[in-house]
Protein backbone atom coordinates (compact mmCIF):
# COMPACT_ATOMS: atom_id res chain seq x y z
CA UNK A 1 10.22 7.58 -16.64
CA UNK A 2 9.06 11.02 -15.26
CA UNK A 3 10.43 12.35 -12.01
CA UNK A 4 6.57 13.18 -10.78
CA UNK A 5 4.84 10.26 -9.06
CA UNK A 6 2.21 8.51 -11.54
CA UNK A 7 -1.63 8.97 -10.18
CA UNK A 8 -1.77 5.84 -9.17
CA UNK A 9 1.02 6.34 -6.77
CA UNK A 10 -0.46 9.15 -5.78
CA UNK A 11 -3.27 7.10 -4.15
CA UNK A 12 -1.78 5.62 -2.63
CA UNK A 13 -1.17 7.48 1.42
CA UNK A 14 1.84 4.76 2.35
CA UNK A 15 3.87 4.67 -0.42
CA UNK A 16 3.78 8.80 -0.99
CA UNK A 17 4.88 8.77 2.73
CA UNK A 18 7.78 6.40 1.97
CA UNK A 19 8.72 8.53 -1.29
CA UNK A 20 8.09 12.09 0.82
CA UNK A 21 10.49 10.63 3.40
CA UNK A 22 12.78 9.54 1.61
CA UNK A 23 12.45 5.78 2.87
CA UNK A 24 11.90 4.56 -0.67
CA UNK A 25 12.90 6.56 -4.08
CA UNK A 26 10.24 6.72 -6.84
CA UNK A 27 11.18 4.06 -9.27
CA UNK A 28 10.65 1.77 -5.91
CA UNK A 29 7.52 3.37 -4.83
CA UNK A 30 5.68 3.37 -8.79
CA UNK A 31 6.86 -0.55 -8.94
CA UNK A 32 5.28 -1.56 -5.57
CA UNK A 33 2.41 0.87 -6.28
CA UNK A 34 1.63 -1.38 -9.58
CA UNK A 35 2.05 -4.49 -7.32
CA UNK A 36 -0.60 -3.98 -5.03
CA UNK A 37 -2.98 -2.63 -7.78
CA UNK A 38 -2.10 -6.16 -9.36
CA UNK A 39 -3.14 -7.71 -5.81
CA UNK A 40 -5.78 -5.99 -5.51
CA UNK A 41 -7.44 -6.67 -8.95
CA UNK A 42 -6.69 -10.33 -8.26
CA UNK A 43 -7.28 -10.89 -4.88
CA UNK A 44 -9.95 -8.20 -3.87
CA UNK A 45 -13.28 -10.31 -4.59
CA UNK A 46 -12.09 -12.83 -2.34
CA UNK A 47 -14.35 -12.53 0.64
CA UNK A 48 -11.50 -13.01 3.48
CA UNK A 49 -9.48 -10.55 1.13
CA UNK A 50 -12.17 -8.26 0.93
CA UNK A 51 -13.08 -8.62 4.75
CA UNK A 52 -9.21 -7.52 5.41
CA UNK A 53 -9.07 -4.88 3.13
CA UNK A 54 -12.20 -3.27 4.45
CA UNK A 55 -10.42 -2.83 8.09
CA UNK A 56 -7.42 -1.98 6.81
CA UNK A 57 -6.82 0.85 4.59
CA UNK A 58 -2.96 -0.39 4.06
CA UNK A 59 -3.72 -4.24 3.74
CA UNK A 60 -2.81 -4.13 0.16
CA UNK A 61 0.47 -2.69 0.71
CA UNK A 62 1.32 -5.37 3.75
CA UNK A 63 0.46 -8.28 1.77
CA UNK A 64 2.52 -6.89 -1.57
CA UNK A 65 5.40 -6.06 1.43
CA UNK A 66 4.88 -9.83 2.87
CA UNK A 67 5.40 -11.50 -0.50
CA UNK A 68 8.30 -13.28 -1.64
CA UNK A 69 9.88 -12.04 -4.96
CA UNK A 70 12.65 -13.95 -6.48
């Protein structure tokens, strides 16, 4: 794994805040980063997903943060 942040981490505003604070380290931010894309790929042409997601540029990251992983 490279020490630089992967581009589509880099898109991502949140999780380069959490990295650039130090609230999350990269190997944490690059695995939720691949979460919501998966999210979003599934979920986005639902219409009350897609409604959400329009208002809120972060919705993607709060519903990959409200999700239960075992």
């Amino acid at each position: 794994m490279s020490n630089e942040p992967s581009a589509l981490l880099r898109a991502n505003p949140y999780l380069m805040g959490c990295l650039t604070n130090g609230h999350l380290d990269l190997a944490e931010c690059e695995r939720r980063a691949q979460g919501e894309q998966r999210l979003k790929e599934r979920f986005s042409s639902i219409p009350w997903h897609a409604r959400r997601a329009e208002k809120d540029p972060e919705y993607w990251s709060r519903l990959y943060a409200s999700s239960v992983r075992l």
